[in-house]
N, C-alpha and C. Protein backbone atom coordinates (compact mmCIF):
# COMPACT_ATOMS: atom_id res chain seq x y z
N UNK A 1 2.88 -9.12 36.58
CA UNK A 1 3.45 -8.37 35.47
C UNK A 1 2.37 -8.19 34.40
N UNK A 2 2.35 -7.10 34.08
CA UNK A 2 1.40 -6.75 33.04
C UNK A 2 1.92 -7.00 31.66
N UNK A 3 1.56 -7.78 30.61
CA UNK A 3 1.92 -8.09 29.62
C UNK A 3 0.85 -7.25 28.23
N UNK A 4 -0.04 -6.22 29.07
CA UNK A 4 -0.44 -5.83 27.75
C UNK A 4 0.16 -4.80 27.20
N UNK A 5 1.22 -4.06 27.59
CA UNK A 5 1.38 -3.10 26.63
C UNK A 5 2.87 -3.75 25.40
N UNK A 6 3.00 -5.27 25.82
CA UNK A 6 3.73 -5.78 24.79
C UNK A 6 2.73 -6.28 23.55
N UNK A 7 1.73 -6.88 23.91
CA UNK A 7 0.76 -7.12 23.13
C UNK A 7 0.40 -6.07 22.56
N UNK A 8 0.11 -4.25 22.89
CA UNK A 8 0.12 -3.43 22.03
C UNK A 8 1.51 -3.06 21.10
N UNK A 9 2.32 -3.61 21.50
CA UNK A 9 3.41 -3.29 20.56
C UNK A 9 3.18 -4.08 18.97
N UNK A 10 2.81 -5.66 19.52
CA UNK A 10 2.48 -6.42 18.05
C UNK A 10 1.15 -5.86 17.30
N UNK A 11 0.27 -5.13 18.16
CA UNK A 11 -1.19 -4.74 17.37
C UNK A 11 -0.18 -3.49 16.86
N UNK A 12 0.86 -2.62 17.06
CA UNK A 12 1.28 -1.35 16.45
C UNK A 12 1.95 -2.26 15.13
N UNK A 13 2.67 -3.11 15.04
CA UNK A 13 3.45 -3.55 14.11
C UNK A 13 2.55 -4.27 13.12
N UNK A 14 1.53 -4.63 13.36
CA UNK A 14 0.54 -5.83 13.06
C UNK A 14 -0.19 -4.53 11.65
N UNK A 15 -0.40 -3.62 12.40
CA UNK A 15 -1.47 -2.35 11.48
C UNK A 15 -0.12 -1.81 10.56
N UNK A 16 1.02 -1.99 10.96
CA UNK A 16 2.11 -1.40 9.80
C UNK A 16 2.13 -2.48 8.59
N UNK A 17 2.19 -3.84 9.39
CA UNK A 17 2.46 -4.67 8.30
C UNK A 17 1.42 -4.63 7.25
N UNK A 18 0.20 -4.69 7.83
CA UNK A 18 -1.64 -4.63 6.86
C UNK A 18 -1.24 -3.45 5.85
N UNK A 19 -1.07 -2.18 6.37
CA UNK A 19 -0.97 -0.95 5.95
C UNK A 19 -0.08 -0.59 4.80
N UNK A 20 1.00 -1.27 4.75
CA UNK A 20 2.58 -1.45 3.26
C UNK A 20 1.94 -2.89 2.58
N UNK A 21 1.49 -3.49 3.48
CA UNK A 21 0.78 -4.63 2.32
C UNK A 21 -0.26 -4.10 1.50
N UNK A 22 -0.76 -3.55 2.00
CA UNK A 22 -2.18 -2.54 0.88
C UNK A 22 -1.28 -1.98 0.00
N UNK A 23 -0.26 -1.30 0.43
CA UNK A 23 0.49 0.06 -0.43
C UNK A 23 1.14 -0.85 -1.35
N UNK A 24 1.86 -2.22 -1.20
CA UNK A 24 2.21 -2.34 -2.07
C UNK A 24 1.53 -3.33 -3.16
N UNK A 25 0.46 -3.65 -2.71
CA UNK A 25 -0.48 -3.90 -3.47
C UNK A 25 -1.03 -3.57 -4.69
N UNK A 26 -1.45 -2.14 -3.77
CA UNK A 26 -1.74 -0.60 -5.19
C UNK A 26 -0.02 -0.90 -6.02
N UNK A 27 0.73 -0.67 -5.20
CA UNK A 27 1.71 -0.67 -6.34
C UNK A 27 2.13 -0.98 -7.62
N UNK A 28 1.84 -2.51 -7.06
CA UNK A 28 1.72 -3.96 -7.61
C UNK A 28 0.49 -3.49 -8.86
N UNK A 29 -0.43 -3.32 -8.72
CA UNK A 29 -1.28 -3.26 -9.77
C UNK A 29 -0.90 -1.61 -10.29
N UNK A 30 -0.54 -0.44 -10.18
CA UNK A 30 -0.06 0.42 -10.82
C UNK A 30 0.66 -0.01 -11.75
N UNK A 31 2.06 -0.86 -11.63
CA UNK A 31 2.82 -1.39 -12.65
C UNK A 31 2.29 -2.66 -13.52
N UNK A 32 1.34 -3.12 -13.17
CA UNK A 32 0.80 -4.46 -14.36
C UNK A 32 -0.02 -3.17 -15.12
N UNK A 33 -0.48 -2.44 -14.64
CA UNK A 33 -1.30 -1.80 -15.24
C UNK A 33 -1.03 -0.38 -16.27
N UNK A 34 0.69 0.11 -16.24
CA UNK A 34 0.81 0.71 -17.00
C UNK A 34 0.85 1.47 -18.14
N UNK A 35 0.28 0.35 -18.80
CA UNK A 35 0.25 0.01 -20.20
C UNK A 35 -1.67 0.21 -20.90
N UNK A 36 -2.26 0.17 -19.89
CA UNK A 36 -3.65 -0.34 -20.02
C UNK A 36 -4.32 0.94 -20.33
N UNK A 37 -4.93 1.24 -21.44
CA UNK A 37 -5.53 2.42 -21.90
C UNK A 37 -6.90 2.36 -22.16
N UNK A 38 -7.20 1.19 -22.22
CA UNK A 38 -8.78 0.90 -22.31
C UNK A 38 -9.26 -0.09 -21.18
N UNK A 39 -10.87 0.50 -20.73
CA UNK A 39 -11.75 0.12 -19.99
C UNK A 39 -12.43 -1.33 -20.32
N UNK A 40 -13.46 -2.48 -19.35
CA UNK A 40 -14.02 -3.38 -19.84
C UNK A 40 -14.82 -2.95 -21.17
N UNK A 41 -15.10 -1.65 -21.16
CA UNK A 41 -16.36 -1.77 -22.07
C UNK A 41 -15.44 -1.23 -23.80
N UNK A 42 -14.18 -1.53 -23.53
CA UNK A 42 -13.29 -0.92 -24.64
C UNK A 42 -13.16 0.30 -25.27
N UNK A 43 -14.18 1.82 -24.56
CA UNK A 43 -13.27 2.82 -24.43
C UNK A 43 -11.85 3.11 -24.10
N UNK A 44 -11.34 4.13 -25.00
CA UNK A 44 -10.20 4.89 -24.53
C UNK A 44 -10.52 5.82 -22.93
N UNK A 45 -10.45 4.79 -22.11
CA UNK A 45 -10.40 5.49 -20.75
C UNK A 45 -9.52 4.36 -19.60
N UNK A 46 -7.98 4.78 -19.67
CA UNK A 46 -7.03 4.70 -19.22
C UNK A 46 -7.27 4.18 -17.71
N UNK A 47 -6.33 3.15 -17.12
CA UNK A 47 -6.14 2.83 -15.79
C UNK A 47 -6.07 3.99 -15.06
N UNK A 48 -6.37 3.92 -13.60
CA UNK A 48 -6.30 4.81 -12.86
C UNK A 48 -5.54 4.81 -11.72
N UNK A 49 -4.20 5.52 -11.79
CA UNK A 49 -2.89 5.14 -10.82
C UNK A 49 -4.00 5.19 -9.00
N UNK A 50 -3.35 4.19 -8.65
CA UNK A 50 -3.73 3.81 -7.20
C UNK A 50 -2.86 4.82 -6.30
N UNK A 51 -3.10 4.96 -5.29
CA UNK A 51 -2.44 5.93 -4.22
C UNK A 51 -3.21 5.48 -3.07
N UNK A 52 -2.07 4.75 -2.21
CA UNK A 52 -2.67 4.68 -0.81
C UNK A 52 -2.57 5.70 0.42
N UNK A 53 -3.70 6.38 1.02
CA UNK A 53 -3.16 7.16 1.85
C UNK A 53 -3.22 6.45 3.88
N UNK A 54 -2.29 6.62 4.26
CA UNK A 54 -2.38 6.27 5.81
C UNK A 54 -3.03 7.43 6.85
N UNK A 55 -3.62 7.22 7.40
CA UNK A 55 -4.23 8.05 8.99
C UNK A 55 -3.46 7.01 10.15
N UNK A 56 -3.06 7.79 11.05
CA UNK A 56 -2.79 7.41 12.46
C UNK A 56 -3.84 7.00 13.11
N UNK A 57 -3.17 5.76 14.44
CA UNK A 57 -4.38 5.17 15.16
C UNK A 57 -4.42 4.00 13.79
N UNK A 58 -5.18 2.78 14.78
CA UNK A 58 -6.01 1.25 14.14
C UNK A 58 -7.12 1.46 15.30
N UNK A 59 -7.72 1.63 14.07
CA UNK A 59 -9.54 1.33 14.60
C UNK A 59 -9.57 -0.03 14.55
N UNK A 60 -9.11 -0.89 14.49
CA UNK A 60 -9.21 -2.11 14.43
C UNK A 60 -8.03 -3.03 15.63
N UNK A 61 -7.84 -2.10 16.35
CA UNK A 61 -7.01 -2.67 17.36
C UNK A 61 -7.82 -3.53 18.38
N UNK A 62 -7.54 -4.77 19.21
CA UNK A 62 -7.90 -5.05 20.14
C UNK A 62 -7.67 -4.26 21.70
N UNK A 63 -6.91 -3.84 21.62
CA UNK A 63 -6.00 -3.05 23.29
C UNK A 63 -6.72 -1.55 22.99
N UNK A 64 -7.53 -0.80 23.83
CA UNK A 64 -8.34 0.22 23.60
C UNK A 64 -7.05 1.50 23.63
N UNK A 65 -5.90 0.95 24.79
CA UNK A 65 -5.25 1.90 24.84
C UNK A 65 -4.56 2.02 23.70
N UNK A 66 -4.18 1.37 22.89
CA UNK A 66 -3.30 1.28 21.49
C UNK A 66 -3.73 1.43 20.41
N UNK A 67 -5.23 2.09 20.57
CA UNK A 67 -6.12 2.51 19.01
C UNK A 67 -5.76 3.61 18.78
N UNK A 68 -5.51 4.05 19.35
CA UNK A 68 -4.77 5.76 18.70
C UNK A 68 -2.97 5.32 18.08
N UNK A 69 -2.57 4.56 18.49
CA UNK A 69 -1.02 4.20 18.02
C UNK A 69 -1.46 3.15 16.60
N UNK A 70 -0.19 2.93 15.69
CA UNK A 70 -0.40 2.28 14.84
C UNK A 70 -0.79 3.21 13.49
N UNK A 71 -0.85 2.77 12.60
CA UNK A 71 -1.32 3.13 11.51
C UNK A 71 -2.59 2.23 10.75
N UNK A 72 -3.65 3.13 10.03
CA UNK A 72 -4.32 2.29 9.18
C UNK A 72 -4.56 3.07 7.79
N UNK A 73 -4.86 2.33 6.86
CA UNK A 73 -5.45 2.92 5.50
C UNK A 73 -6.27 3.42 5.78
N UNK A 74 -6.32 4.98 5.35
CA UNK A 74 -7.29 5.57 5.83
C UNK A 74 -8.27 5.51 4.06
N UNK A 75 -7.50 5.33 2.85
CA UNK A 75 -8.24 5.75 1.88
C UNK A 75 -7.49 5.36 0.60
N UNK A 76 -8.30 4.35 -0.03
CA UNK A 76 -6.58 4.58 -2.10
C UNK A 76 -7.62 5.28 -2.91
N UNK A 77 -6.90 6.61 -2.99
CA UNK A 77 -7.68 7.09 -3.85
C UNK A 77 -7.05 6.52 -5.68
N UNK A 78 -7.66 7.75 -6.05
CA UNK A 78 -7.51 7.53 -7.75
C UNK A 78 -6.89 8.63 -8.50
N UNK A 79 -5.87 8.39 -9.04
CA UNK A 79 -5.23 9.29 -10.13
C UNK A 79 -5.60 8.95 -11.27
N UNK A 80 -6.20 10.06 -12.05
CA UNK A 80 -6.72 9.78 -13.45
C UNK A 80 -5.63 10.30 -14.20
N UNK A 81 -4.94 11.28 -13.75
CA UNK A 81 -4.11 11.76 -14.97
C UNK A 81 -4.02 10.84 -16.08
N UNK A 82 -3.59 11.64 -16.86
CA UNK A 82 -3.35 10.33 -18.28
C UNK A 82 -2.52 11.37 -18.86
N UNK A 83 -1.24 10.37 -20.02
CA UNK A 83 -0.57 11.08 -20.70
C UNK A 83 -1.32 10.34 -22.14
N UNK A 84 -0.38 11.85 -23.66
CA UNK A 84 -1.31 10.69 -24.65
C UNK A 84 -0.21 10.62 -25.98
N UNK A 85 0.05 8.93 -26.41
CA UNK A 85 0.90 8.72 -27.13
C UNK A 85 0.17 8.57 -28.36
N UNK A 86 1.07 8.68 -29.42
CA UNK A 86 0.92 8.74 -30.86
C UNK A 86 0.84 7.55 -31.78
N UNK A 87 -0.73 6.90 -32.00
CA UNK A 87 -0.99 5.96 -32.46
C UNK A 87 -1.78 5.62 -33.15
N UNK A 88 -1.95 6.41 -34.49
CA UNK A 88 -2.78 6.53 -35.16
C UNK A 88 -3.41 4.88 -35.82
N UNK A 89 -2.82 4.19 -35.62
CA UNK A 89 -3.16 2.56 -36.19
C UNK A 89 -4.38 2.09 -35.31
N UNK A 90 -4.26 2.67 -33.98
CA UNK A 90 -5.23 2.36 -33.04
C UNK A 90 -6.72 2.69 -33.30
N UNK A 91 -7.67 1.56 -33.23
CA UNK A 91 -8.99 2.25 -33.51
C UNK A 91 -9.46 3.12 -32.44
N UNK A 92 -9.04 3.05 -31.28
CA UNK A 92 -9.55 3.61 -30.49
C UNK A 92 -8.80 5.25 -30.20
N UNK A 93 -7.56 5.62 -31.77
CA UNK A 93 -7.07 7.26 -31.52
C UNK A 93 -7.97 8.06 -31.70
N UNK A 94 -7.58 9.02 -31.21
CA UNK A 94 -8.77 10.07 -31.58
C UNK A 94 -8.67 10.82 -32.57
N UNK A 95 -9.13 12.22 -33.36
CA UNK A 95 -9.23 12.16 -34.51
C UNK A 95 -7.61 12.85 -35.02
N UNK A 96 -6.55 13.07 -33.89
CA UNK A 96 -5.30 13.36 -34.21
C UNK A 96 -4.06 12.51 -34.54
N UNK A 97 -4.71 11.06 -33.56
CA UNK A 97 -4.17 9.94 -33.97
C UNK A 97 -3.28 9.26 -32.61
N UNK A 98 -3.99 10.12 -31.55
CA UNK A 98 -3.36 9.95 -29.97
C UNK A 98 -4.68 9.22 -29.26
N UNK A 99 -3.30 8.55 -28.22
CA UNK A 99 -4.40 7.80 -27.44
C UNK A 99 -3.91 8.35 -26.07
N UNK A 100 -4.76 7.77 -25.11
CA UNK A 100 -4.50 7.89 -23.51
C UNK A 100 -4.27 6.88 -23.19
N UNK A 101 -3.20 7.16 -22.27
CA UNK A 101 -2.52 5.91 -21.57
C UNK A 101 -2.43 6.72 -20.10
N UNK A 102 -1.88 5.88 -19.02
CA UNK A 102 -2.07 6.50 -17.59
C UNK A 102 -0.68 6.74 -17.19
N UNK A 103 -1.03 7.84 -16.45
CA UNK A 103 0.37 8.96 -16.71
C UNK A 103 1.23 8.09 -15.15
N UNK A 104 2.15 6.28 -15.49
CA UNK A 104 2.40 5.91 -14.19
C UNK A 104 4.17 5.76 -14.70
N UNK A 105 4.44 5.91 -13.71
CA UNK A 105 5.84 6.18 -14.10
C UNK A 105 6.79 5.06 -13.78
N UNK A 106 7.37 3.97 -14.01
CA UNK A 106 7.42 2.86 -13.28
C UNK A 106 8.91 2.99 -12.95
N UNK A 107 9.77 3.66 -12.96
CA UNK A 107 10.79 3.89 -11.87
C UNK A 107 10.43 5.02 -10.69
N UNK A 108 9.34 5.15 -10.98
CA UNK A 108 9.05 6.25 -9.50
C UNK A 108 8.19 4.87 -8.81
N UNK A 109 7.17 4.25 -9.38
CA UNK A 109 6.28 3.26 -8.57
C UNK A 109 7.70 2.38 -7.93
N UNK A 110 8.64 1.95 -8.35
CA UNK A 110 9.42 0.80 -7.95
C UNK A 110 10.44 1.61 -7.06
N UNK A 111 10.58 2.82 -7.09
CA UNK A 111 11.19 3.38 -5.79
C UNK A 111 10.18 3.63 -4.48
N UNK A 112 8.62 3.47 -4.94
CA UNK A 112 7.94 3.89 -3.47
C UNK A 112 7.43 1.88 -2.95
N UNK A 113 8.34 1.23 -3.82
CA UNK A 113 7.52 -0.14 -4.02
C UNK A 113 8.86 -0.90 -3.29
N UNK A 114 9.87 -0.33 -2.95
CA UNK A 114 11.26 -0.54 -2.54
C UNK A 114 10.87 -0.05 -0.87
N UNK A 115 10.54 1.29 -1.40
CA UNK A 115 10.15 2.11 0.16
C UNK A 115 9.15 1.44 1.21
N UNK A 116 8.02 0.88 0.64
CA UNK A 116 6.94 -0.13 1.38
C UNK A 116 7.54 -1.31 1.34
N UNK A 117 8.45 -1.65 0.98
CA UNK A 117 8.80 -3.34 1.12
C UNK A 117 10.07 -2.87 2.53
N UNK A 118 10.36 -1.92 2.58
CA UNK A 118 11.40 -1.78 3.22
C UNK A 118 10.64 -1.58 4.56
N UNK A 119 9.84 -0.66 4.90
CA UNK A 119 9.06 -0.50 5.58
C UNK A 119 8.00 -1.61 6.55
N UNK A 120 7.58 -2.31 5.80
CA UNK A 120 7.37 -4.06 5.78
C UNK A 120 8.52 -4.90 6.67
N UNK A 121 9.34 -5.15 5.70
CA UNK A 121 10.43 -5.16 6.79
C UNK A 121 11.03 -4.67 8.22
N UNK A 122 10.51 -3.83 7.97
CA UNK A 122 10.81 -3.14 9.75
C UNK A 122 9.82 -3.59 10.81
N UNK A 123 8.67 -3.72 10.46
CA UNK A 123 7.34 -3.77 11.30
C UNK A 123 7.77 -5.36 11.19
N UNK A 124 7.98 -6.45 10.55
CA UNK A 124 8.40 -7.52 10.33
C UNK A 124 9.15 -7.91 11.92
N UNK A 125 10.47 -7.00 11.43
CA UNK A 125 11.39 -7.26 12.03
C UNK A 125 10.95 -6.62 14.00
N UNK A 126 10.29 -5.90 13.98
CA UNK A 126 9.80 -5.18 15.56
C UNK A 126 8.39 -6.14 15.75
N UNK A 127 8.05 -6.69 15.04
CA UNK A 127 6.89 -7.78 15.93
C UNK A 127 8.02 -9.20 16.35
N UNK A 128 9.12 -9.18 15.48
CA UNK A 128 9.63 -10.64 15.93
C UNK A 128 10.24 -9.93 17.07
N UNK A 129 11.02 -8.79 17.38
CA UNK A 129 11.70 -8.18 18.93
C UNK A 129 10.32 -8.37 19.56
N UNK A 130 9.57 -8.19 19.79
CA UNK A 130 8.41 -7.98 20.60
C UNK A 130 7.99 -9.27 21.07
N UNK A 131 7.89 -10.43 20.27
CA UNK A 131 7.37 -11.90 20.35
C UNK A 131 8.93 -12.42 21.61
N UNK A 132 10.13 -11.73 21.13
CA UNK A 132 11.03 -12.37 21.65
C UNK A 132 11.12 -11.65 23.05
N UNK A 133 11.08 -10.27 23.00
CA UNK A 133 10.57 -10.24 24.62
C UNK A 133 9.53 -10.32 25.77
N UNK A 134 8.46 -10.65 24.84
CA UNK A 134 7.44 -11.51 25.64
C UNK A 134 8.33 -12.68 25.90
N UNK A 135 8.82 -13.82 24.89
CA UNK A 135 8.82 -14.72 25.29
C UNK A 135 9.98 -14.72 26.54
N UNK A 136 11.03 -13.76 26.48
CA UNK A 136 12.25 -14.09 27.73
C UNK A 136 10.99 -13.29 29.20
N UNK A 137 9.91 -12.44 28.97
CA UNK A 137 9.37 -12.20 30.20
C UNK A 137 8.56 -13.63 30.39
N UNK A 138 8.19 -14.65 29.98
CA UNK A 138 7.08 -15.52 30.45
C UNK A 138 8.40 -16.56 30.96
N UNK A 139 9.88 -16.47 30.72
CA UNK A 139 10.52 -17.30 30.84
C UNK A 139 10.96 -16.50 32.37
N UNK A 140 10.85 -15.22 32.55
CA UNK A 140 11.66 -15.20 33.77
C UNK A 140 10.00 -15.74 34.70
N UNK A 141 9.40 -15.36 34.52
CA UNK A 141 7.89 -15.69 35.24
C UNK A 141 8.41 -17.11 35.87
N UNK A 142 8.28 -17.95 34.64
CA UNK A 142 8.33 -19.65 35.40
C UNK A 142 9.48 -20.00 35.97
């Protein structure tokens, strides 16, 4: 009995789980970071919303046939947008009395932060089916 294309099932679930763990990572720091309008060097130059993007296929698969299946990060890019609030007390407003802050929206981040945890969960839940039917095939074996 050939047992590798169950073993590609956990390398498919294995690159989902890596892949919503990144995403919600970025997430994770999108929302600590909402607020953050200045750089180390204490310019007015605003956080930069994270965005993870996925490509199909894990280049990082062991099973050659299962590198095209799976998902990996292909890239987090950077959103600079910035919105700009009214704060003239701030040394760092500009000469209207606005600052930049980063344009992140935190009931949209915590609905795509719901969506990757949920997602997580699934790949979760299809590596433990997968572990469990390996294990009833090694049980009919012996």
């Amino acid at each position: 009995m050939n047992l590798n294309p169950m073993y590609g099932t956990l390398d498919i679930s294995t690159s989902g789980l890596i892949a919503q763990r990144t995403r919600l990572q970025s997430i994770s720091a999108n929302i600590a970071n909402q607020d953050t309008y200045a750089d180390a060097s204490g310019r007015n130059v605003p956080f930069a919303r994270r965005v993870v993007y996925f490509a199909p296929g894990d280049p990082n698969s062991r099973n050659a046939e299962t590198r095209r299946l799976g998902v990996h990060v292909a890239s987090i890019g950077q959103d600079r947008s910035h919105t700009f609030k009214w704060d003239p007390d701030n040394p760092l407003a500009d000469q209207n009395g606005y600052i930049k802050y980063p344009d992140i929206n935190p009931t949209f981040e915590m609905i795509n932060y719901m969506e990757a945890s949920r997602a997580y969960e699934a790949n979760l839940v299809a590596a433990e089916a997968s572990k469990t039917m390996m294990a009833q095939a090694l049980r009919l074996l012996a």
